[in-house]
C-alpha atoms as a PDB file:
ATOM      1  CA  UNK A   1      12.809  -8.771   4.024  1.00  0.00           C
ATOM      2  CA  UNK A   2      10.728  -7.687   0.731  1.00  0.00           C
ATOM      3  CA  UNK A   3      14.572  -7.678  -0.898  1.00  0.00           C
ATOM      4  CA  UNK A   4      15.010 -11.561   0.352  1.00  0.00           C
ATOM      5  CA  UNK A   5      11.831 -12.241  -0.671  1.00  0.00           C
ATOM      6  CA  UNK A   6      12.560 -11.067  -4.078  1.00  0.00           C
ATOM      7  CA  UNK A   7      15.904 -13.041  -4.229  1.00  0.00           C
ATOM      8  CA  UNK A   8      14.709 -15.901  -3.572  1.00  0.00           C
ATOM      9  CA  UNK A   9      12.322 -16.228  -6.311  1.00  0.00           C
ATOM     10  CA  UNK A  10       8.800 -14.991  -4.927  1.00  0.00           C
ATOM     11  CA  UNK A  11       8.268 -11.711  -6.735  1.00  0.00           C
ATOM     12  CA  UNK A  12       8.613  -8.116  -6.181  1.00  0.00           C
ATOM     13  CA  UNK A  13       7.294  -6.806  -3.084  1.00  0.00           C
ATOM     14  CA  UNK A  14       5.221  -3.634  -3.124  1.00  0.00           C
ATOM     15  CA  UNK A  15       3.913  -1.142  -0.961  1.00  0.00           C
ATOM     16  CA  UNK A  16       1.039   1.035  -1.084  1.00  0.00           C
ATOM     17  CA  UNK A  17       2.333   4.730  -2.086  1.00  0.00           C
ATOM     18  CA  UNK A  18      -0.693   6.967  -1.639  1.00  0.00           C
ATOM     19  CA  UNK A  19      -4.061   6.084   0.508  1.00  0.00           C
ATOM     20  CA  UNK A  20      -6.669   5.202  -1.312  1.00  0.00           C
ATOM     21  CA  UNK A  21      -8.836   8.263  -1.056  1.00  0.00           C
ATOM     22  CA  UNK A  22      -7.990  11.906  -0.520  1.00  0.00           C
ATOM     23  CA  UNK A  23      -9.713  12.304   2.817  1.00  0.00           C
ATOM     24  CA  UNK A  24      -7.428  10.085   4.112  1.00  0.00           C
ATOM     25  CA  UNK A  25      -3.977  11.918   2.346  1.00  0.00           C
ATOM     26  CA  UNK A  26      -5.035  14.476   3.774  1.00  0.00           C
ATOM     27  CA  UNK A  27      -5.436  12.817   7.714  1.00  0.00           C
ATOM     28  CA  UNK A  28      -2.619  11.234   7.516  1.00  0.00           C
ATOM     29  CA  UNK A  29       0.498  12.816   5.600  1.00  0.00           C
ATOM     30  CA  UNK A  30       2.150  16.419   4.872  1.00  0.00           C
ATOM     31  CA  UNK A  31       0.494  18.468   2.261  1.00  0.00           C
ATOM     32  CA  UNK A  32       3.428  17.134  -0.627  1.00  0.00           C
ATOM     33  CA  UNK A  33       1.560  13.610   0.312  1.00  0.00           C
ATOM     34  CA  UNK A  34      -1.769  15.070  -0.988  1.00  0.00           C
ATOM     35  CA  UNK A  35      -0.032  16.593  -3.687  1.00  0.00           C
ATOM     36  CA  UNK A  36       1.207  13.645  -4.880  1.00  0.00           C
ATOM     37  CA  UNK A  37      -2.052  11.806  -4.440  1.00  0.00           C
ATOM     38  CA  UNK A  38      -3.858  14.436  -6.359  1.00  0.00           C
ATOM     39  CA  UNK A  39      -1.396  14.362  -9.324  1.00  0.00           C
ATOM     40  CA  UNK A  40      -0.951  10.475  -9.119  1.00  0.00           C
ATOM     41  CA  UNK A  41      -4.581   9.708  -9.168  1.00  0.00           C
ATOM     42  CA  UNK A  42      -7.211  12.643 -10.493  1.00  0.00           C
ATOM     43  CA  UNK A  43      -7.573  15.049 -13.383  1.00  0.00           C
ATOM     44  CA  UNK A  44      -5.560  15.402 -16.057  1.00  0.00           C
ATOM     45  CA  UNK A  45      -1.973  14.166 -14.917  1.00  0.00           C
ATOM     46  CA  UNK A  46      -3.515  10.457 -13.701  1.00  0.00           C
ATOM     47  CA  UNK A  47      -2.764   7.549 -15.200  1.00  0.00           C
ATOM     48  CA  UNK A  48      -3.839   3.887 -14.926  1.00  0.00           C
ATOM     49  CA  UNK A  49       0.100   2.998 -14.575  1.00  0.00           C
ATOM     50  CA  UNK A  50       1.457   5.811 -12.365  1.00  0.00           C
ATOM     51  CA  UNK A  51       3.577   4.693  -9.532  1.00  0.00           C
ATOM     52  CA  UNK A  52       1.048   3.741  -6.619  1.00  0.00           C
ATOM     53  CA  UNK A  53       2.417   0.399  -5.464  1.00  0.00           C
ATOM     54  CA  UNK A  54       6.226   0.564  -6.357  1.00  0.00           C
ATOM     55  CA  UNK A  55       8.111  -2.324  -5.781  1.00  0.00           C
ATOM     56  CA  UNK A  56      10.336  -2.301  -2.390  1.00  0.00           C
ATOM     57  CA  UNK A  57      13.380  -2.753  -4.564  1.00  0.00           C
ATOM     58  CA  UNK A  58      12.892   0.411  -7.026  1.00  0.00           C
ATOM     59  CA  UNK A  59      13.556   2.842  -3.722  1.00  0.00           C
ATOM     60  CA  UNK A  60      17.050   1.731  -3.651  1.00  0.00           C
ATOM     61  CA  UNK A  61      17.666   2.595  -7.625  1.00  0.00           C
ATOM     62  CA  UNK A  62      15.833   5.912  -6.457  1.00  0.00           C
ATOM     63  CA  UNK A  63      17.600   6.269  -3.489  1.00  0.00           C
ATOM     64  CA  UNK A  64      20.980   5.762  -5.507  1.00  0.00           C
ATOM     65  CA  UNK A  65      20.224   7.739  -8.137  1.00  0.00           C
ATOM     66  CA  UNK A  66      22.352  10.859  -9.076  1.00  0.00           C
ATOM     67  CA  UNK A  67      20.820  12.657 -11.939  1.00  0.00           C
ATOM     68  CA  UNK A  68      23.145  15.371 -11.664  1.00  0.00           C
ATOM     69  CA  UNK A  69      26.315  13.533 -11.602  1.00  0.00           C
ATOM     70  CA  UNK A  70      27.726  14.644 -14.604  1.00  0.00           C
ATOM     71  CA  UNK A  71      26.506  18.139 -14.936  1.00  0.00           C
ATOM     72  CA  UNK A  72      29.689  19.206 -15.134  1.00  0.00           C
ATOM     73  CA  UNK A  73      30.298  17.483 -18.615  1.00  0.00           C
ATOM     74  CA  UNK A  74      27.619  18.667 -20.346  1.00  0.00           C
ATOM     75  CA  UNK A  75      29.610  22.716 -20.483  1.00  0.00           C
ATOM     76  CA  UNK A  76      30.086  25.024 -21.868  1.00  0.00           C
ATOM     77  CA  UNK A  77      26.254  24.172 -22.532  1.00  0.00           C
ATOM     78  CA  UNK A  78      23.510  26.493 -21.140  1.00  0.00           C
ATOM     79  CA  UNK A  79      21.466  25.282 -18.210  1.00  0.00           C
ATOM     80  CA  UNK A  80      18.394  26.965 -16.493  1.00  0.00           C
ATOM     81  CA  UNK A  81      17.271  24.569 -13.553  1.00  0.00           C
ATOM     82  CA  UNK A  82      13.059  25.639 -12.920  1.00  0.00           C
ATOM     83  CA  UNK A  83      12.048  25.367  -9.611  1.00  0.00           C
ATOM     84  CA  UNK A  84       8.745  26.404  -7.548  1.00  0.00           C
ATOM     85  CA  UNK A  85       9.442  27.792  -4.490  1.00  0.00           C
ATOM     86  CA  UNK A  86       7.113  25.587  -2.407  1.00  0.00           C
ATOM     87  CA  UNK A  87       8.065  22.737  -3.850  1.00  0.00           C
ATOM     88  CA  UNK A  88       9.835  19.994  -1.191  1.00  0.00           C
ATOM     89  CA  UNK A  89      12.637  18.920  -3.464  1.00  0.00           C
ATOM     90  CA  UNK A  90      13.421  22.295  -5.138  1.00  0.00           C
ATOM     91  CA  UNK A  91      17.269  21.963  -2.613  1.00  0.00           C
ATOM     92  CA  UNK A  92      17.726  19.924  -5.489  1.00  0.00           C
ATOM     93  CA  UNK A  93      18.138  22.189  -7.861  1.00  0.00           C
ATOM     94  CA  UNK A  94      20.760  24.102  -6.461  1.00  0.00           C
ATOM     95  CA  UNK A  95      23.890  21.882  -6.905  1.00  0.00           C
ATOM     96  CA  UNK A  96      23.500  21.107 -10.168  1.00  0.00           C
ATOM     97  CA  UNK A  97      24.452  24.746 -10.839  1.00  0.00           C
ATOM     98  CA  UNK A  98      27.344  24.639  -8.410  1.00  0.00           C
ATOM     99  CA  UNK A  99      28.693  22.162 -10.538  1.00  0.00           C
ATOM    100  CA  UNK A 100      27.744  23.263 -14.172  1.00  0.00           C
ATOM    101  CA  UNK A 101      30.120  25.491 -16.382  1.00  0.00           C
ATOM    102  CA  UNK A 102      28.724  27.038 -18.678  1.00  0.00           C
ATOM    103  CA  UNK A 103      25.877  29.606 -18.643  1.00  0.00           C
ATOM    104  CA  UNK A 104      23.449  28.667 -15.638  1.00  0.00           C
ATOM    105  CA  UNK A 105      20.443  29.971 -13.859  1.00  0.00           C
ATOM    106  CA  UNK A 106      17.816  28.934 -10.970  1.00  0.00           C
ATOM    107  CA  UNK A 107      14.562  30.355 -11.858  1.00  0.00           C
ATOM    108  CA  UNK A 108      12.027  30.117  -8.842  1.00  0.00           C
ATOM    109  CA  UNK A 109       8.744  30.304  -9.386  1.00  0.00           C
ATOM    110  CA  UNK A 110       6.300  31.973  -6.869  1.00  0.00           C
ATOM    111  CA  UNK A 111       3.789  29.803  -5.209  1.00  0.00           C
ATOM    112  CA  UNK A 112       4.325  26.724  -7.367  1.00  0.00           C
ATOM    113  CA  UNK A 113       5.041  22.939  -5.863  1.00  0.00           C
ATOM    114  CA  UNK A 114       7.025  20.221  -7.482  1.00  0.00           C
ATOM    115  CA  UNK A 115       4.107  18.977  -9.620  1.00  0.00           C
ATOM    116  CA  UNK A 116       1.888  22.390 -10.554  1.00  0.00           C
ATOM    117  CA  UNK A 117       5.225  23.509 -12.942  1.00  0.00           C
ATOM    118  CA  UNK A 118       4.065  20.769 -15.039  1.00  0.00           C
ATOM    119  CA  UNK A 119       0.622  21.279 -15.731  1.00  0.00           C
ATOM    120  CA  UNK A 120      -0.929  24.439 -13.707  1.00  0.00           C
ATOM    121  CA  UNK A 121      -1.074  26.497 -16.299  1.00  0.00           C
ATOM    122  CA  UNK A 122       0.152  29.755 -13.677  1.00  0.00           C
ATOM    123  CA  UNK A 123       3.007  28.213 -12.882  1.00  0.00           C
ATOM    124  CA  UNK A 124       3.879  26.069 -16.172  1.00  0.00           C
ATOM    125  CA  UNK A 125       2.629  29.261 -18.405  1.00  0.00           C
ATOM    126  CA  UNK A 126       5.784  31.303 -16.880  1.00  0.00           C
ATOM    127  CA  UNK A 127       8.075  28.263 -16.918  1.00  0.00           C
ATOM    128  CA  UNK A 128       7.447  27.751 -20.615  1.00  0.00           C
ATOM    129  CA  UNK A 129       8.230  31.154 -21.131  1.00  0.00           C
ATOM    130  CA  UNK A 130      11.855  31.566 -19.330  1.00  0.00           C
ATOM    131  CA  UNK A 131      12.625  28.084 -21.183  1.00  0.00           C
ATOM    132  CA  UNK A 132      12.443  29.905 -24.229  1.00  0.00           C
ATOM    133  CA  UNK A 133      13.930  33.594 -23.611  1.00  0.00           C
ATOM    134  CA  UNK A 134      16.617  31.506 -21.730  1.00  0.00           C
ATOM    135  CA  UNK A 135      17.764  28.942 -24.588  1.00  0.00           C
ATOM    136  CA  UNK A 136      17.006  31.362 -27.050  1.00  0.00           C
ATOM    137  CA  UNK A 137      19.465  33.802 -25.577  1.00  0.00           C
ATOM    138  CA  UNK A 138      22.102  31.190 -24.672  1.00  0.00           C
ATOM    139  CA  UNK A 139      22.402  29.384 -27.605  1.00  0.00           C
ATOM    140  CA  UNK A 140      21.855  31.851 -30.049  1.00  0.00           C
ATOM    141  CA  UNK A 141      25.057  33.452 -28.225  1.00  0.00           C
ATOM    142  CA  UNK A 142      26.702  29.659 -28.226  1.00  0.00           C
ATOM    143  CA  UNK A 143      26.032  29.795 -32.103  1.00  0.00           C
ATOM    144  CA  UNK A 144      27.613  33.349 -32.896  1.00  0.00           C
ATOM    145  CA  UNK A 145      31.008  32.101 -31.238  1.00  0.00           C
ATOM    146  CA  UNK A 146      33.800  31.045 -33.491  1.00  0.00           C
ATOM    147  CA  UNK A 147      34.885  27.287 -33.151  1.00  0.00           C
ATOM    148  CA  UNK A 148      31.253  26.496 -31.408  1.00  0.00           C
ATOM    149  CA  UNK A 149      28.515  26.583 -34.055  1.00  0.00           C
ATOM    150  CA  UNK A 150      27.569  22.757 -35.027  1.00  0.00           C
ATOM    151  CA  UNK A 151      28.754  20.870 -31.878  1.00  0.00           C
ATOM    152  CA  UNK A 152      26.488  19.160 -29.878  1.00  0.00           C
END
């Protein structure tokens, strides 16, 4: 219906992502929900414009979406997919490396959800850090053989 709606001229539909409070995230959903609503809309990672009433049709270009589609392309480049182990969409992280080809690694990290790797500094600290000892390795080793220094 919200799609028809929005065909036919009368706007985007929305829908309320998160509850309004954290009491009731907490009644009502899994703990990922209260995640969310805690990153989403307090501290440091909220934002005026995050996400909370996404339009009906934006779930289908979500839905659809297939970020990993062309991992395979981007060999005989290095990638290190970062994942916490608690986290409910860290599945996602493994095919990416089925399909890549050139170096590749899943780093988990202990304890961490989908949204503390990116600003808990316990979990983001450690992240940052295998980033660096990661690309550093790889692509110092990309740049030292013959034929591959300079291409992007």
């Amino acid at each position: 219906m919200a799609r028809t709606a929005e065909t036919r001229g009368e706007g985007p539909q929305t829908f309320q992502l998160f509850p309004d409070t954290a009491e009731q995230a907490r009644a009502c959903s899994a703990p990922h929900g209260l995640e969310g609503f805690e990153y989403y809309n307090s501290g440091p990672t909220a934002h005026p414009r995050s996400a909370k009433f996404p339009t009906w049709s934006s779930i289908d270009h979500m839905a659809f979406l297939d970020a990993f589609r062309f991992v395979s392309m981007i060999g005989p480049r290095p990638l290190l997919m970062i994942a916490g182990r608690e986290a409910v969409t860290s599945r996602i992280s493994i095919q990416p490396l089925q399909n890549a080809t050139g170096p590749r690694e899943l780093h988990w990290i202990d304890g961490a959800s989908h949204n503390d790797l990116s600003y808990k500094e316990q979990y983001a600290g450690p992240a940052i850090t295998k980033l660096a000892g990661f690309f550093t390795s790889n692509l110092a080793a990309a740049d030292a053989t013959p034929g591959q220094a300079g291409t992007a």
